[in-house]
C-alpha atoms as a PDB file:
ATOM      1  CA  UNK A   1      21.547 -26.908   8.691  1.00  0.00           C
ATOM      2  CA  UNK A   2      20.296 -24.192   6.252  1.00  0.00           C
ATOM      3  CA  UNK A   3      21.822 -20.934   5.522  1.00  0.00           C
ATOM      4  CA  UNK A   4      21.069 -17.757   7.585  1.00  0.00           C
ATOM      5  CA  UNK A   5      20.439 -16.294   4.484  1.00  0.00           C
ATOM      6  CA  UNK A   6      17.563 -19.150   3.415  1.00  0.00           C
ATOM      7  CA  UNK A   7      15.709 -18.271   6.776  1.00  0.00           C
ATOM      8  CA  UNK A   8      15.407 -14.828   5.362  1.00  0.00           C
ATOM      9  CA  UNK A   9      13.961 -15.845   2.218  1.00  0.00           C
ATOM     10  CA  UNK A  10      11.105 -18.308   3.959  1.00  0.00           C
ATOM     11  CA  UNK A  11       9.890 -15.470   6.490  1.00  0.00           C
ATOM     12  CA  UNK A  12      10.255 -13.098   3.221  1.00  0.00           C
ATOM     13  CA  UNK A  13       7.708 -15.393   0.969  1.00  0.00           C
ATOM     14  CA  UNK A  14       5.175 -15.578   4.013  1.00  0.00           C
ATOM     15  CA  UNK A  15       4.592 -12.013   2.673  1.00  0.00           C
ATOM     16  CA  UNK A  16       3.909 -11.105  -0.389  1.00  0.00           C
ATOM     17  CA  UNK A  17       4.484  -7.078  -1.958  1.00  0.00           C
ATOM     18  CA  UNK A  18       1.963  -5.412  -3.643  1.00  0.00           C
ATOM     19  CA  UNK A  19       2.162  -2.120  -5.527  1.00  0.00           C
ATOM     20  CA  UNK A  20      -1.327   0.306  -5.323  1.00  0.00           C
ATOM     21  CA  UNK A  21      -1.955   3.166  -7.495  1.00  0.00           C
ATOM     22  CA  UNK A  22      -4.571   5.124  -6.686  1.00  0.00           C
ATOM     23  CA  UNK A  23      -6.110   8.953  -7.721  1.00  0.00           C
ATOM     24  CA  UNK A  24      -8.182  11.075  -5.422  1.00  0.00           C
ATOM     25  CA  UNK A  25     -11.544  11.542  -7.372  1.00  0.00           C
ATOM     26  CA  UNK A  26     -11.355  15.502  -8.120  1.00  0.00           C
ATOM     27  CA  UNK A  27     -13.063  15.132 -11.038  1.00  0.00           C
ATOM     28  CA  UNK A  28     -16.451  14.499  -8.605  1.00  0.00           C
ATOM     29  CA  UNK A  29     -15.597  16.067  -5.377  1.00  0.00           C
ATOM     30  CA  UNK A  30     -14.725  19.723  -4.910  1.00  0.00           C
ATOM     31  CA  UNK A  31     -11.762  20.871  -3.558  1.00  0.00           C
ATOM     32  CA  UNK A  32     -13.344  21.540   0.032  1.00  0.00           C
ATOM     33  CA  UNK A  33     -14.479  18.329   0.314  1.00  0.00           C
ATOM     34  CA  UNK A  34     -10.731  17.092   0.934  1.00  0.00           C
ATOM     35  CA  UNK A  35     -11.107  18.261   4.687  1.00  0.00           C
ATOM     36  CA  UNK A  36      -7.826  19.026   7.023  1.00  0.00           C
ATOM     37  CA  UNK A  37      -9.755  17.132   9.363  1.00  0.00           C
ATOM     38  CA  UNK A  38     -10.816  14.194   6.363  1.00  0.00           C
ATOM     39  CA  UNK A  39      -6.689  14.583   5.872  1.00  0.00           C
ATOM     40  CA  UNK A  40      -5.893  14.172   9.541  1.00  0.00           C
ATOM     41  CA  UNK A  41      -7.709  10.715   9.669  1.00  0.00           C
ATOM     42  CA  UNK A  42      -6.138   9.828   6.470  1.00  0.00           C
ATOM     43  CA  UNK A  43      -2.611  10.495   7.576  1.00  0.00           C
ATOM     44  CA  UNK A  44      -3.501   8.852  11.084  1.00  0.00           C
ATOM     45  CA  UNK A  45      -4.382   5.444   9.337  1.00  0.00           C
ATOM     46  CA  UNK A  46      -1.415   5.512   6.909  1.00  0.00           C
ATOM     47  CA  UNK A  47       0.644   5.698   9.867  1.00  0.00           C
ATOM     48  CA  UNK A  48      -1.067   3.334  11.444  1.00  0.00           C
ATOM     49  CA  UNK A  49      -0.906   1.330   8.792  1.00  0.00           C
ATOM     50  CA  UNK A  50       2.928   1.721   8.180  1.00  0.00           C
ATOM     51  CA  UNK A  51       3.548   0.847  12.290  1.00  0.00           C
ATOM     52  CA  UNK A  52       2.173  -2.498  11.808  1.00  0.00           C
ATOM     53  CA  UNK A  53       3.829  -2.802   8.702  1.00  0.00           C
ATOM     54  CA  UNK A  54       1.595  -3.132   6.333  1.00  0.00           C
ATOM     55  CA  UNK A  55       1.899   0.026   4.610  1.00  0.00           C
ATOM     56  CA  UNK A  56       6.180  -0.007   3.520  1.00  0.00           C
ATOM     57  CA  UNK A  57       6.040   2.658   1.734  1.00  0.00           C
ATOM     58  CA  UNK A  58       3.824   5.649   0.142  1.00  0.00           C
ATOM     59  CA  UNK A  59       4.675   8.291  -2.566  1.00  0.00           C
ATOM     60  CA  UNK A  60       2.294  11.237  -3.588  1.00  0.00           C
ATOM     61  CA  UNK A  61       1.871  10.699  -7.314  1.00  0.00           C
ATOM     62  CA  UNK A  62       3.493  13.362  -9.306  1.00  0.00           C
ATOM     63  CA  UNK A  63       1.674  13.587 -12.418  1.00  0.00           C
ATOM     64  CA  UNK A  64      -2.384  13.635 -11.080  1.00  0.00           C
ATOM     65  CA  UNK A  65      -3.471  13.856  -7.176  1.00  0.00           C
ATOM     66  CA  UNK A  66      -3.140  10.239  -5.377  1.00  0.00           C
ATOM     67  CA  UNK A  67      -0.658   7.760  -4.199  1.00  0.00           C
ATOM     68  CA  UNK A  68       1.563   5.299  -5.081  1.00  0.00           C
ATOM     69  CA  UNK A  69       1.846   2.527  -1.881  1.00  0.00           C
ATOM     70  CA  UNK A  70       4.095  -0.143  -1.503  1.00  0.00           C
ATOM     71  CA  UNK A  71       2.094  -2.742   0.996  1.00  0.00           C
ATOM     72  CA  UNK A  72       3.243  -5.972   2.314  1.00  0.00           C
ATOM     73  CA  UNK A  73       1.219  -8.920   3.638  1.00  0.00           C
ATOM     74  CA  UNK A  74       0.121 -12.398   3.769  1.00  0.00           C
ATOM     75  CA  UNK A  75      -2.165 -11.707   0.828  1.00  0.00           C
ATOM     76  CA  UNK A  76      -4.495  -9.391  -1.734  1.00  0.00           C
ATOM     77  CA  UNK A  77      -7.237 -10.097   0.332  1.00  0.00           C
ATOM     78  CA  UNK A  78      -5.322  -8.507   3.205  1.00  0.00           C
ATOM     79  CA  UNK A  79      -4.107  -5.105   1.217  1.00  0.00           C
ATOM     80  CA  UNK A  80      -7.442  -4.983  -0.128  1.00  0.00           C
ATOM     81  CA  UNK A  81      -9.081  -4.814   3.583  1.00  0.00           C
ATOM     82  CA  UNK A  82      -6.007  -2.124   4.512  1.00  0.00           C
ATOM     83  CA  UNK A  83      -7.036  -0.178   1.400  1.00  0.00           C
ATOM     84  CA  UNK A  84     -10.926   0.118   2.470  1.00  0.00           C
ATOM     85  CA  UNK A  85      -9.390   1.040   6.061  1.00  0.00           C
ATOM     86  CA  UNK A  86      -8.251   4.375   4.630  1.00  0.00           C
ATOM     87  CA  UNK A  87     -11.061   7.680   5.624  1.00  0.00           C
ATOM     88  CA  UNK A  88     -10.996   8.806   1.719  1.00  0.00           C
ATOM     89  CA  UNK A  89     -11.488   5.622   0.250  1.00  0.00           C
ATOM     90  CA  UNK A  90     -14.403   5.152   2.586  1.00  0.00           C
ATOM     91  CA  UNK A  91     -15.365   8.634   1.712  1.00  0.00           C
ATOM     92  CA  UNK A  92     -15.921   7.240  -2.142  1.00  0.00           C
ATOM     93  CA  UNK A  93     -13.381  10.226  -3.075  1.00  0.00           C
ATOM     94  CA  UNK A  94     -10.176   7.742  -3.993  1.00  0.00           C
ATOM     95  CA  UNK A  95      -9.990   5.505  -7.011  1.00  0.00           C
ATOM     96  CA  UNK A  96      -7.817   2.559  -6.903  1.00  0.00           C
ATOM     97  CA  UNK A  97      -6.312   2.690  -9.986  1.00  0.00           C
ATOM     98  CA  UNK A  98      -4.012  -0.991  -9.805  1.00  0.00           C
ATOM     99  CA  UNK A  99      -3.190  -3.015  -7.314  1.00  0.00           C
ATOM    100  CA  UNK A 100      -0.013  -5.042  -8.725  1.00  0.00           C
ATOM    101  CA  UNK A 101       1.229  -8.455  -6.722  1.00  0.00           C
ATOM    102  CA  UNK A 102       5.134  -8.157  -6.610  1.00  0.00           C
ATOM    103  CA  UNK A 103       7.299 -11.163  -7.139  1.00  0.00           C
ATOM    104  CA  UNK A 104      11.454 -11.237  -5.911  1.00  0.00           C
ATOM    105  CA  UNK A 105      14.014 -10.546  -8.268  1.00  0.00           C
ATOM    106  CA  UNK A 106      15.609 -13.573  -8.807  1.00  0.00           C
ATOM    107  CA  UNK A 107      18.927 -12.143  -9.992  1.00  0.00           C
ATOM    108  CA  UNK A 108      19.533 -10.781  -6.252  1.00  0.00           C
ATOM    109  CA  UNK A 109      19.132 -14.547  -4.689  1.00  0.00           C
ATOM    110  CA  UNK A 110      20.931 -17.717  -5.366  1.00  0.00           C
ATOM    111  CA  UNK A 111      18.792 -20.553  -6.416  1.00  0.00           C
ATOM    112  CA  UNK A 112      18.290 -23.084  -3.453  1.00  0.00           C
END
């Protein structure tokens, strides 16, 4: 019988991590093209996105305008689709800057 713990770890590597940076392109879109209502849909798809747990987690980028998105799923091919989901990507007006695949720390799990 295995460990509980081992269980864990096979549903966990069904799913990789991935780590998106992205900017908003202000550089080529004035400032009233960022709609409230362009914001509205955006906020409505990263929740919708973070209900079916794709989307983990999401930080506004301190340094230029854009995000910083923790996303977890079967594959790339699978953030990449959530990604092109999002109202300002489709707008053209977001740059994905990296899109990092994640790997466990092995010093927080015992080797099998």
């Amino acid at each position: 019988m295995l460990p509980s713990n081992t269980a864990n770890r096979t549903r966990y590597n069904k799913r990789m991590q991935f780590l998106s940076l992205s900017r908003r392109l202000v550089d080529k879109f004035p400032k009233e093209a960022f709609t409230p209502e362009l914001a509205a849909r955006e906020t409505a798809r990263v929740r919708e996105l973070y209900a079916a747990g794709t989307l983990r987690q999401v930080w506004k980028r301190g340094d230029i305008p854009g995000a910083s998105i923790l996303w977890e799923a079967p594959s790339e091919t699978e953030v990449r689709t959530a990604i092109e989901s999002l109202p300002i990507y489709q707008a053209g007006m977001l740059e994905i800057v990296a899109l990092i695949p994640l790997e466990p720390y092995p010093g927080f799990c015992p080797a099998i």
